[in-house]
C-alpha atoms as a PDB file:
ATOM      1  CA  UNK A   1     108.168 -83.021 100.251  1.00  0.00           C
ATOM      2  CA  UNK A   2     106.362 -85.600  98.518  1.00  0.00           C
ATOM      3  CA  UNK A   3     107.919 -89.891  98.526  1.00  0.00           C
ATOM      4  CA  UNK A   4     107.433 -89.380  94.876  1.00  0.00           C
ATOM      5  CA  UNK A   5     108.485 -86.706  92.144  1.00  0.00           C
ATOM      6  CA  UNK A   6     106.494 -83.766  90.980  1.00  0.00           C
ATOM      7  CA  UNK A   7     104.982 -84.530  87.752  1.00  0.00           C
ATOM      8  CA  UNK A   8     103.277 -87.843  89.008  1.00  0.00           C
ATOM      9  CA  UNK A   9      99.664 -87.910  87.769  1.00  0.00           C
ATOM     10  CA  UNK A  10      97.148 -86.941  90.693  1.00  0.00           C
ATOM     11  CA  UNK A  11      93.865 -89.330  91.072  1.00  0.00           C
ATOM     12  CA  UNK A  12      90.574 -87.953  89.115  1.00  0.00           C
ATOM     13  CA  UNK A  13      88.163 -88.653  91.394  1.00  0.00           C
ATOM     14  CA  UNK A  14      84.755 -90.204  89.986  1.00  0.00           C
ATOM     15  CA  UNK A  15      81.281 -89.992  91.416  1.00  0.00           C
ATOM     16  CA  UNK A  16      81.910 -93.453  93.452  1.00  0.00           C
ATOM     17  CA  UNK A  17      85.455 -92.401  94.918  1.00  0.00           C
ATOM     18  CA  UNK A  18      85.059 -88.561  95.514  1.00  0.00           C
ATOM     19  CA  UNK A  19      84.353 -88.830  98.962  1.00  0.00           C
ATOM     20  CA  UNK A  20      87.238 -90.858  99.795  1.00  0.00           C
ATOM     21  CA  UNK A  21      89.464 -88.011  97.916  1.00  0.00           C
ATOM     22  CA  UNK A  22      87.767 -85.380 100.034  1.00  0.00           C
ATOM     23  CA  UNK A  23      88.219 -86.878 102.846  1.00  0.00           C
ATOM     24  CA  UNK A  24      91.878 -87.347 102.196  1.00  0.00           C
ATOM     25  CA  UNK A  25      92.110 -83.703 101.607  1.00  0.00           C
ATOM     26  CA  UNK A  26      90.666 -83.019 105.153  1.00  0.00           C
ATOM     27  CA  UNK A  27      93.250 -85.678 106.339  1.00  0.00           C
ATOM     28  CA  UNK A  28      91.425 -88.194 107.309  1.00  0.00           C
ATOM     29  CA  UNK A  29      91.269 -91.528 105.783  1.00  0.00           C
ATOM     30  CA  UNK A  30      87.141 -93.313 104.864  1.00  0.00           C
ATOM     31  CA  UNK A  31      86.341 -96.482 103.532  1.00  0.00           C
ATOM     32  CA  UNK A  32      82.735 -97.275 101.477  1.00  0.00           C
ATOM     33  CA  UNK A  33      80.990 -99.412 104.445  1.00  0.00           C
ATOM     34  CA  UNK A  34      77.892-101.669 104.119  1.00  0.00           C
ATOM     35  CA  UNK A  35      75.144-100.905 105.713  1.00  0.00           C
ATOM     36  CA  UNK A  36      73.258-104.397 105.120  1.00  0.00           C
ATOM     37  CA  UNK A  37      76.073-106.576 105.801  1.00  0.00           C
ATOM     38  CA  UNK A  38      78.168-104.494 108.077  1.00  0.00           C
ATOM     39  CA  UNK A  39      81.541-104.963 105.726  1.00  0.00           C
ATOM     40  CA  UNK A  40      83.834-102.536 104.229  1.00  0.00           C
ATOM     41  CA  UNK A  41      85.515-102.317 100.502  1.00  0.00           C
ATOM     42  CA  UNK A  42      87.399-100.619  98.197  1.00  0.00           C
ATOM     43  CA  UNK A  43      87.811 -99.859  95.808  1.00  0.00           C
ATOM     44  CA  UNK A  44      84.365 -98.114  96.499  1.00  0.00           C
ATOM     45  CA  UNK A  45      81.500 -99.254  93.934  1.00  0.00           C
ATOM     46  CA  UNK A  46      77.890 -97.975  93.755  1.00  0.00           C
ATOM     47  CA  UNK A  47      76.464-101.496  95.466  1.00  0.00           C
ATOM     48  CA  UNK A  48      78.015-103.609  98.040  1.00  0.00           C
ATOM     49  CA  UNK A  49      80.794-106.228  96.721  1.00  0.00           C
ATOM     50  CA  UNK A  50      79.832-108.884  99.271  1.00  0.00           C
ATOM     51  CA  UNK A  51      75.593-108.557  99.721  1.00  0.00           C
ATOM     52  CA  UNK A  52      74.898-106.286  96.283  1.00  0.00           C
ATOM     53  CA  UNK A  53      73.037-103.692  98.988  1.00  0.00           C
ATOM     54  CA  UNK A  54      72.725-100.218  97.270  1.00  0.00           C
ATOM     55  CA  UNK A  55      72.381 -99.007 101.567  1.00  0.00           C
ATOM     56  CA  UNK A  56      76.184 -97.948 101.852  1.00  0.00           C
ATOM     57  CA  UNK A  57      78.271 -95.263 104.114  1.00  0.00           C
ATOM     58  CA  UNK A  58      81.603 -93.639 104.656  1.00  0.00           C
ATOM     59  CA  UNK A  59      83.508 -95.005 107.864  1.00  0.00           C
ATOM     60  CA  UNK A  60      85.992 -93.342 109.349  1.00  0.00           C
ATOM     61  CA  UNK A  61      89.248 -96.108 109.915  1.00  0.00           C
ATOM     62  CA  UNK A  62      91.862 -95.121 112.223  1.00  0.00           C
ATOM     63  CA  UNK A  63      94.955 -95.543 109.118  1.00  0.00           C
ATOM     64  CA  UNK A  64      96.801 -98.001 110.877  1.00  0.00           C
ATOM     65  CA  UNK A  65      97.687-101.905 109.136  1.00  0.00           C
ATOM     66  CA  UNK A  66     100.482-104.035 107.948  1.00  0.00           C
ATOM     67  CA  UNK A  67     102.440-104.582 104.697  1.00  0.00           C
ATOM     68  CA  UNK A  68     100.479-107.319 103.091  1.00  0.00           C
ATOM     69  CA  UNK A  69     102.870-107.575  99.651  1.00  0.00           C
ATOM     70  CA  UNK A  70     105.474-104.825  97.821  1.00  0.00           C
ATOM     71  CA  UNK A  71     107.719-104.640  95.385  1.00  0.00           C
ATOM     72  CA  UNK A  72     110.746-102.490  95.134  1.00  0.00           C
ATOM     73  CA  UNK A  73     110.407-100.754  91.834  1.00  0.00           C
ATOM     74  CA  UNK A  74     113.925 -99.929  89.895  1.00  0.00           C
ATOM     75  CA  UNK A  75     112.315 -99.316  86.095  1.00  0.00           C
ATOM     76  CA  UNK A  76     111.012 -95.925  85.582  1.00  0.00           C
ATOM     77  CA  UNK A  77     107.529 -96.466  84.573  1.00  0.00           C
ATOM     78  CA  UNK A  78     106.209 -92.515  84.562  1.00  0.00           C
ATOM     79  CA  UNK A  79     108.783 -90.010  82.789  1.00  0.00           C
ATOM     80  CA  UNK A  80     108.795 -88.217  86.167  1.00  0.00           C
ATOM     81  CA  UNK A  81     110.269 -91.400  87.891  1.00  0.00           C
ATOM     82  CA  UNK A  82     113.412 -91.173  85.060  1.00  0.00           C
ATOM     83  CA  UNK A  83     116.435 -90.522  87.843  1.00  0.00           C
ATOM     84  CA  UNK A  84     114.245 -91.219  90.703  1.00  0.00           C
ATOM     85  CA  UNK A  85     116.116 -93.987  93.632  1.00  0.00           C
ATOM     86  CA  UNK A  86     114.441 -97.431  93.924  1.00  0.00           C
ATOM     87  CA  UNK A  87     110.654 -96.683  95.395  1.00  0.00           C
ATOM     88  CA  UNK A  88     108.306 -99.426  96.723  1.00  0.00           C
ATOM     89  CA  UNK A  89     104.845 -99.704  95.935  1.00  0.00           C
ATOM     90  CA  UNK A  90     102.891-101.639  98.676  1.00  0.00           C
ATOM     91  CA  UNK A  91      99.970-103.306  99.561  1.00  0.00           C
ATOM     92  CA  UNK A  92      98.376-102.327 103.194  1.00  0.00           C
ATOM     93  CA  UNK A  93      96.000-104.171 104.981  1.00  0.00           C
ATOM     94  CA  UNK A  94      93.727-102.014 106.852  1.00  0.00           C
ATOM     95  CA  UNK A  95      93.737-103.479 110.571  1.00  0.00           C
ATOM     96  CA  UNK A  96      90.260-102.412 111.088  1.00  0.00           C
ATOM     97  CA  UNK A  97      88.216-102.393 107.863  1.00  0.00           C
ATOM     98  CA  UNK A  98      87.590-106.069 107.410  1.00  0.00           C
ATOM     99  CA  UNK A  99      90.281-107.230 104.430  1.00  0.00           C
ATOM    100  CA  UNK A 100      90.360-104.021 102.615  1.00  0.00           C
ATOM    101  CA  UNK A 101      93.693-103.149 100.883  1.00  0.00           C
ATOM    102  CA  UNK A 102      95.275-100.108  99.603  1.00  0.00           C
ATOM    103  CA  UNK A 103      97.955 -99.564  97.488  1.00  0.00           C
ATOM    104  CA  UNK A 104     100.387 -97.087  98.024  1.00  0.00           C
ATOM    105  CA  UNK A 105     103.938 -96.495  99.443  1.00  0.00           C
ATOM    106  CA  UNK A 106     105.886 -96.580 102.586  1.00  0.00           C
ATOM    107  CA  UNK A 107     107.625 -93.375 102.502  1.00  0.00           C
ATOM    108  CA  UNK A 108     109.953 -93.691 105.043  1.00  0.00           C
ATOM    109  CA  UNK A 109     110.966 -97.792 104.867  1.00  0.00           C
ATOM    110  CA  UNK A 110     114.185 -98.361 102.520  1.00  0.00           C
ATOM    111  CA  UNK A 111     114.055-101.559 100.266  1.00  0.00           C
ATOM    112  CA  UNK A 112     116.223-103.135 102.802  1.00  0.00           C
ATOM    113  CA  UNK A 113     113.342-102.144 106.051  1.00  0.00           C
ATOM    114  CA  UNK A 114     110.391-103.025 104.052  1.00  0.00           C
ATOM    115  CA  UNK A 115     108.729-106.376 104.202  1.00  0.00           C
ATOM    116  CA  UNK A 116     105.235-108.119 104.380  1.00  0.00           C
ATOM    117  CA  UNK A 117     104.230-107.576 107.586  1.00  0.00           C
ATOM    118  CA  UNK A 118     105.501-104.198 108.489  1.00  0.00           C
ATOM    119  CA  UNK A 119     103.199-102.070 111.133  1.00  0.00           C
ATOM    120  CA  UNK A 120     101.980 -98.953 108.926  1.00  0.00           C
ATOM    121  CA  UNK A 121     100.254 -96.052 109.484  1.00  0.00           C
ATOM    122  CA  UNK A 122      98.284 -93.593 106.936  1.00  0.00           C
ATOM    123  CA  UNK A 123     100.223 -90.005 106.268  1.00  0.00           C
ATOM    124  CA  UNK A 124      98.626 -87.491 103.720  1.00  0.00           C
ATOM    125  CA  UNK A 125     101.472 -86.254 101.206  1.00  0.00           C
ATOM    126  CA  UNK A 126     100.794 -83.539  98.477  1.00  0.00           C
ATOM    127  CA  UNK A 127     100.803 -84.589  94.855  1.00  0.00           C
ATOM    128  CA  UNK A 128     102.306 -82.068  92.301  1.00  0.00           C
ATOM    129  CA  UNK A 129      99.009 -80.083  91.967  1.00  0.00           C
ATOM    130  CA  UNK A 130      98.623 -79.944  95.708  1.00  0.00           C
ATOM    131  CA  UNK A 131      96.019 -83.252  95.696  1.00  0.00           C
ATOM    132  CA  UNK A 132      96.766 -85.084  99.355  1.00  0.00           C
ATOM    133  CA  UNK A 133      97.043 -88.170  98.779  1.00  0.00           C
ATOM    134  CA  UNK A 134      97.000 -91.399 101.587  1.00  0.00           C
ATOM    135  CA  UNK A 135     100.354 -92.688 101.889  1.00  0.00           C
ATOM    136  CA  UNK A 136     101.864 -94.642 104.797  1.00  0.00           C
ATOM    137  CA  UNK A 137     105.045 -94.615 107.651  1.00  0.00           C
ATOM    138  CA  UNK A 138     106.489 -97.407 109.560  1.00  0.00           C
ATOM    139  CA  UNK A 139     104.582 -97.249 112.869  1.00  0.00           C
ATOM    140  CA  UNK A 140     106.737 -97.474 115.805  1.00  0.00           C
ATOM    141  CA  UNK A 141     106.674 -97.034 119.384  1.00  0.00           C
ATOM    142  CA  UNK A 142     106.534 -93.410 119.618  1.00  0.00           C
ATOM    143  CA  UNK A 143     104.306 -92.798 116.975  1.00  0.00           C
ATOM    144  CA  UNK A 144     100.473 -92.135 117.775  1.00  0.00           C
ATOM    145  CA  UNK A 145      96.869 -91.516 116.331  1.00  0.00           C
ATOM    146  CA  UNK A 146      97.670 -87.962 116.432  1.00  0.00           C
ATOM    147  CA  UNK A 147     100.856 -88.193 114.581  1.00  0.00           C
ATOM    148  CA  UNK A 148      99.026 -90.022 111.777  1.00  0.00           C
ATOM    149  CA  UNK A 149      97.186 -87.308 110.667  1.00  0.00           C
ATOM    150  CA  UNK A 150      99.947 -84.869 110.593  1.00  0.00           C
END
């Protein structure tokens, strides 16, 4: 079951993202790296962000960061979201890809548990056409590498 309702638009992915999206599909979560400069970013561009190098890789990350910001959203902004309960959209920190960000959604943090902050992990949730996409669970004490992936 997916945090969000079927009929949610599914990414497109573009010549500079496709790899990331096929990656996700395989589970596992890559972010564009610079070769020259040794620093990562996304969203992924056809030069580096930071040294304008053209010499760029995908890096494997291990999915695990915090709750930089969120919000709780209550308006349904999609026709598929009409009905839907409160959702959050939030901003993860990767803990070990320099000060990339993603945005996505907790799926198992209520409004009330989420906050800037929270220890996250990457989970891989089918969209309505089946796309996987990188979403993220509160990471806790039992939880492992392993179970991120699952």
């Amino acid at each position: 079951m997916s945090y969000l309702p079927e009929g949610m638009p599914s990414p497109h992915p573009t010549l500079d993202d496709a790899p990331f999206w096929a990656a996700c599909q395989e589970r596992r979560l890559v972010i564009r790296h610079c070769d020259h400069c040794m620093k990562f970013f996304h969203p992924p561009l056809p030069t580096c962000p930071h040294c304008a190098s053209g010499t760029l890789s995908w890096r494997p990350v291990s999915g695990r960061g915090s709750v930089y910001t969120y919000t709780i959203g209550h308006h349904a902004v999609h026709p598929a979201l009409r009905g839907h309960p409160p959702y959050n959209v939030a901003i993860v920190l990767l803990d070990d890809a320099d000060d990339v960000r993603l945005i996505s959604n907790v799926v198992d943090a209520t409004p009330q548990e989420m906050r800037i902050g929270l220890p996250v992990e990457v989970c891989f949730e089918p969209a309505g056409d089946g796309t996987l996409l990188p979403r993220f669970r509160k990471l806790n004490s039992s939880s492992t590498r392993a179970g991120a992936a699952a």
